[in-house]
Protein backbone atom coordinates (compact mmCIF):
# COMPACT_ATOMS: atom_id res chain seq x y z
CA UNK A 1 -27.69 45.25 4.94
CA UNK A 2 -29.86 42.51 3.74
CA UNK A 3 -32.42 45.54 1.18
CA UNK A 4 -28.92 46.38 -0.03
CA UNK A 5 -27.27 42.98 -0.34
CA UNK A 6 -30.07 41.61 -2.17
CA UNK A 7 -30.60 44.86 -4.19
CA UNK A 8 -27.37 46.20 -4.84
CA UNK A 9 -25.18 43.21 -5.20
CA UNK A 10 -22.29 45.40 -7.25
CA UNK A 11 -21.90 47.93 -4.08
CA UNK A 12 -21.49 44.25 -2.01
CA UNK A 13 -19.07 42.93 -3.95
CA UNK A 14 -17.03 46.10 -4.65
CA UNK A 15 -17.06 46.69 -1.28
CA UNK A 16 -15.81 42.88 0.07
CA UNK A 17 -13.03 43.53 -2.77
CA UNK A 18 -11.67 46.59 -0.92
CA UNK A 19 -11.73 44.79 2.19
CA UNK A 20 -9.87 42.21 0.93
CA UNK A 21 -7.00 44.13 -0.59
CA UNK A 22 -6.51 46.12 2.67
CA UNK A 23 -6.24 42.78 4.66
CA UNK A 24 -3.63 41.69 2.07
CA UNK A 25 -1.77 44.72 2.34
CA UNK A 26 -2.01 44.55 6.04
CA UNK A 27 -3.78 47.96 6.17
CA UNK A 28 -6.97 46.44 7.85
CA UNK A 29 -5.93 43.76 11.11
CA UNK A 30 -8.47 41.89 12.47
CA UNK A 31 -8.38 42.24 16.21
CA UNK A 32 -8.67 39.80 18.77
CA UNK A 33 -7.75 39.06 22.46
CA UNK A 34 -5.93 35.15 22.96
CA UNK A 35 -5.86 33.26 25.99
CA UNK A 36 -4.62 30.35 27.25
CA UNK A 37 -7.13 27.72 28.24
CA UNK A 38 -5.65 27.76 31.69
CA UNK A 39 -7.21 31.35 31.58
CA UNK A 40 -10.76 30.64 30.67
CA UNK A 41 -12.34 32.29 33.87
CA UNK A 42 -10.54 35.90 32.27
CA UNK A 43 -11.54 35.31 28.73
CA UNK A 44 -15.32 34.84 30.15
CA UNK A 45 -15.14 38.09 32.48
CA UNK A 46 -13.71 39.81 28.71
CA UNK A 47 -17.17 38.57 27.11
CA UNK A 48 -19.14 39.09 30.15
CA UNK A 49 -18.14 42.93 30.49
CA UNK A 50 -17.98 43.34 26.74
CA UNK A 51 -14.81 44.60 26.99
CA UNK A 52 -12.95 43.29 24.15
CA UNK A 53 -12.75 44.35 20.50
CA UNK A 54 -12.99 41.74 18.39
CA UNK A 55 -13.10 37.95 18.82
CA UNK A 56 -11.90 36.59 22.19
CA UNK A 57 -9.32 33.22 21.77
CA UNK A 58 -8.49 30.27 23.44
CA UNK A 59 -5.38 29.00 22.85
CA UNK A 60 -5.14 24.81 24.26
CA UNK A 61 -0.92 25.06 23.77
């Protein structure tokens, strides 16, 4: 990624263009796994066992 970021800066920026109109057009959702912080211990097991897809969130309300 960096040879072709640094060497092919159209293909970059076309390509961060696409993936911006499919989040806007809600064809592309980000994924993620929320938690309460009462829950920490479950959303550490979810990291430790690499089980999620995505971003793993703790929620304090």
């Amino acid at each position: 990624m960096g040879l072709v970021s640094r060497e092919r800066t159209e293909l970059i920026d076309q390509r961060r263009a696409e993936l911006w109109e499919l989040l806007a057009t809600g064809e592309l959702r980000p994924q993620h796994i929320d938690f309460p912080l009462e829950e920490i211990d479950n959303a550490i097991e979810v990291i430790e066992t690499r089980s999620n897809l995505g971003r793993v969130v703790l929620r304090t309300n």
